[in-house]
C-alpha atoms as a PDB file:
ATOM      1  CA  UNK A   1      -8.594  38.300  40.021  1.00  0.00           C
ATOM      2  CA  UNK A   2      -6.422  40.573  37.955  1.00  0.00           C
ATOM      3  CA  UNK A   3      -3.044  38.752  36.169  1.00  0.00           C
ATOM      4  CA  UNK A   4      -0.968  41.887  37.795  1.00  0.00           C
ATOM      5  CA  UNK A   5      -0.574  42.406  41.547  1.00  0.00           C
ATOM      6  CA  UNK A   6       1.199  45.600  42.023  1.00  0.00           C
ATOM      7  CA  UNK A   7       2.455  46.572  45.331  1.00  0.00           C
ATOM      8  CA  UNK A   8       4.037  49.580  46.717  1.00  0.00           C
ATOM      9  CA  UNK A   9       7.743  49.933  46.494  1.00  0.00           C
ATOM     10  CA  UNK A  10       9.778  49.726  49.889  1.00  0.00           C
ATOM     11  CA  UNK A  11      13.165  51.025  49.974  1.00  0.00           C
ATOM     12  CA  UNK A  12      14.906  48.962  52.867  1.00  0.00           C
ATOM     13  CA  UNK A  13      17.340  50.855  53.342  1.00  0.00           C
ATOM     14  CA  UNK A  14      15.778  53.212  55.028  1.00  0.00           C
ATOM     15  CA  UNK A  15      15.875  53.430  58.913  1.00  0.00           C
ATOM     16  CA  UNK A  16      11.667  53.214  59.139  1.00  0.00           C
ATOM     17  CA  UNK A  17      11.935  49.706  57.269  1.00  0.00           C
ATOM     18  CA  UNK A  18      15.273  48.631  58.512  1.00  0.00           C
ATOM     19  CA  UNK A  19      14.264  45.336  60.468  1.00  0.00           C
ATOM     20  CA  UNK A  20      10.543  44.533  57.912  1.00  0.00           C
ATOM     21  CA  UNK A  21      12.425  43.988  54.385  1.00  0.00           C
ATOM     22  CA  UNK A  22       9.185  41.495  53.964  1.00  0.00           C
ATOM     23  CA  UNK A  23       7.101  44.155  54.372  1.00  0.00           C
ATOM     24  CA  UNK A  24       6.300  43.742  50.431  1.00  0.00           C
ATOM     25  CA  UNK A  25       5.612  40.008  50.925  1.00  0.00           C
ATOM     26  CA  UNK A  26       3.039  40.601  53.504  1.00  0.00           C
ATOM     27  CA  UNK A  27       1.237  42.671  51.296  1.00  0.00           C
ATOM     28  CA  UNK A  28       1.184  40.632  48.390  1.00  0.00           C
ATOM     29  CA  UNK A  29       0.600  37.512  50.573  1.00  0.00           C
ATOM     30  CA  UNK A  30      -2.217  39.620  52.047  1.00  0.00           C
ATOM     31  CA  UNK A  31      -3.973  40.400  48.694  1.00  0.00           C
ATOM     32  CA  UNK A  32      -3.687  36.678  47.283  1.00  0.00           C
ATOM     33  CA  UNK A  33      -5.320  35.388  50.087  1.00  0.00           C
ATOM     34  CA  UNK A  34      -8.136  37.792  50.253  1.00  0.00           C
ATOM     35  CA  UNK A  35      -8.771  36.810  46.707  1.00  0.00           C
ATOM     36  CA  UNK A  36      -8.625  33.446  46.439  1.00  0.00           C
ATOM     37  CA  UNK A  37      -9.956  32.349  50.128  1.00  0.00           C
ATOM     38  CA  UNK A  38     -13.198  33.103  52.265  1.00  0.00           C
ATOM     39  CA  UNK A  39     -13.087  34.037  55.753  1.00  0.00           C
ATOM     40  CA  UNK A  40     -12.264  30.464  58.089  1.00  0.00           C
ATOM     41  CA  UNK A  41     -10.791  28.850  55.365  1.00  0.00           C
ATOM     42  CA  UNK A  42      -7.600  26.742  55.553  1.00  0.00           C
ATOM     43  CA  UNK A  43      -4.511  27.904  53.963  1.00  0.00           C
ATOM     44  CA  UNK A  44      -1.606  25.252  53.876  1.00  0.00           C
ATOM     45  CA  UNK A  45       1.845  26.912  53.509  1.00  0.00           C
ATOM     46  CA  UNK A  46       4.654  23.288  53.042  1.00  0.00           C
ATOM     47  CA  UNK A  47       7.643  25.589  53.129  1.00  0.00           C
ATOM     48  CA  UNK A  48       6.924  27.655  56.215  1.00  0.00           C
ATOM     49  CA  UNK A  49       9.965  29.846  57.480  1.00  0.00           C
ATOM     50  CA  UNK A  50       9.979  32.704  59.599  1.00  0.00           C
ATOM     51  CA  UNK A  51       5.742  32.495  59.817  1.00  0.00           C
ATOM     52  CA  UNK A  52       4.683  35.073  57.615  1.00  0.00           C
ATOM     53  CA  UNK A  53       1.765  32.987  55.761  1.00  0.00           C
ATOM     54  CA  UNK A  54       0.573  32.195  59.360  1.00  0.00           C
ATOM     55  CA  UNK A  55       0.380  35.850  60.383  1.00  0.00           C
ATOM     56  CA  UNK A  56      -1.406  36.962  57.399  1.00  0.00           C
ATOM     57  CA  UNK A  57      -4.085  34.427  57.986  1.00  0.00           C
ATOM     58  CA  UNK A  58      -4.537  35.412  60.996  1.00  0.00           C
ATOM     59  CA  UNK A  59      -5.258  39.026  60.200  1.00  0.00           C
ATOM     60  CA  UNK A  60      -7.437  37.907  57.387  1.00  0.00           C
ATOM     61  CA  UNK A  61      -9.551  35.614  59.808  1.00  0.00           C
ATOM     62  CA  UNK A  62      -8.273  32.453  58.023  1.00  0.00           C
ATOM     63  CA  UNK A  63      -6.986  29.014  59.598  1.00  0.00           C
ATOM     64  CA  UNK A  64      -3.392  28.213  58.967  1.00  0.00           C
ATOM     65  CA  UNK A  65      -1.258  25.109  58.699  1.00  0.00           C
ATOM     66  CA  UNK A  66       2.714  25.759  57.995  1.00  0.00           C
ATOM     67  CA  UNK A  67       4.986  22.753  57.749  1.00  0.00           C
ATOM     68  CA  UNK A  68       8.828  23.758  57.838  1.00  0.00           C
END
């Protein structure tokens, strides 16, 4: 795994990304999971919020647990 992750920038403000300003979380989310996890693993997130950990599992085939 590289020390860098770099992700594409999003500007929010406009219209297409209005309502997904974690758009850029999901993708970094996404890549730290496929890199440090194999497919049916558990990921544990303890500070849960508005599910995002729990919905990339789920498109990376993994088993979640979120705790709020």
């Amino acid at each position: 795994m590289k020390d860098v992750i770099t992700a594409p920038c999003i500007n929010i403000k406009e219209k297409e990304f209005e309502y997904r300003s974690s758009q850029n979380i999901i993708y970094l989310l996404e890549k730290l999971i496929l890199a440090t996890n194999n497919e049916n693993d558990l990921i544990i997130d303890s500070f849960a919020d508005a599910g995002t950990s729990l919905a990339v599992a789920y498109k990376t085939r993994r088993n979640a647990i979120e705790i709020e």
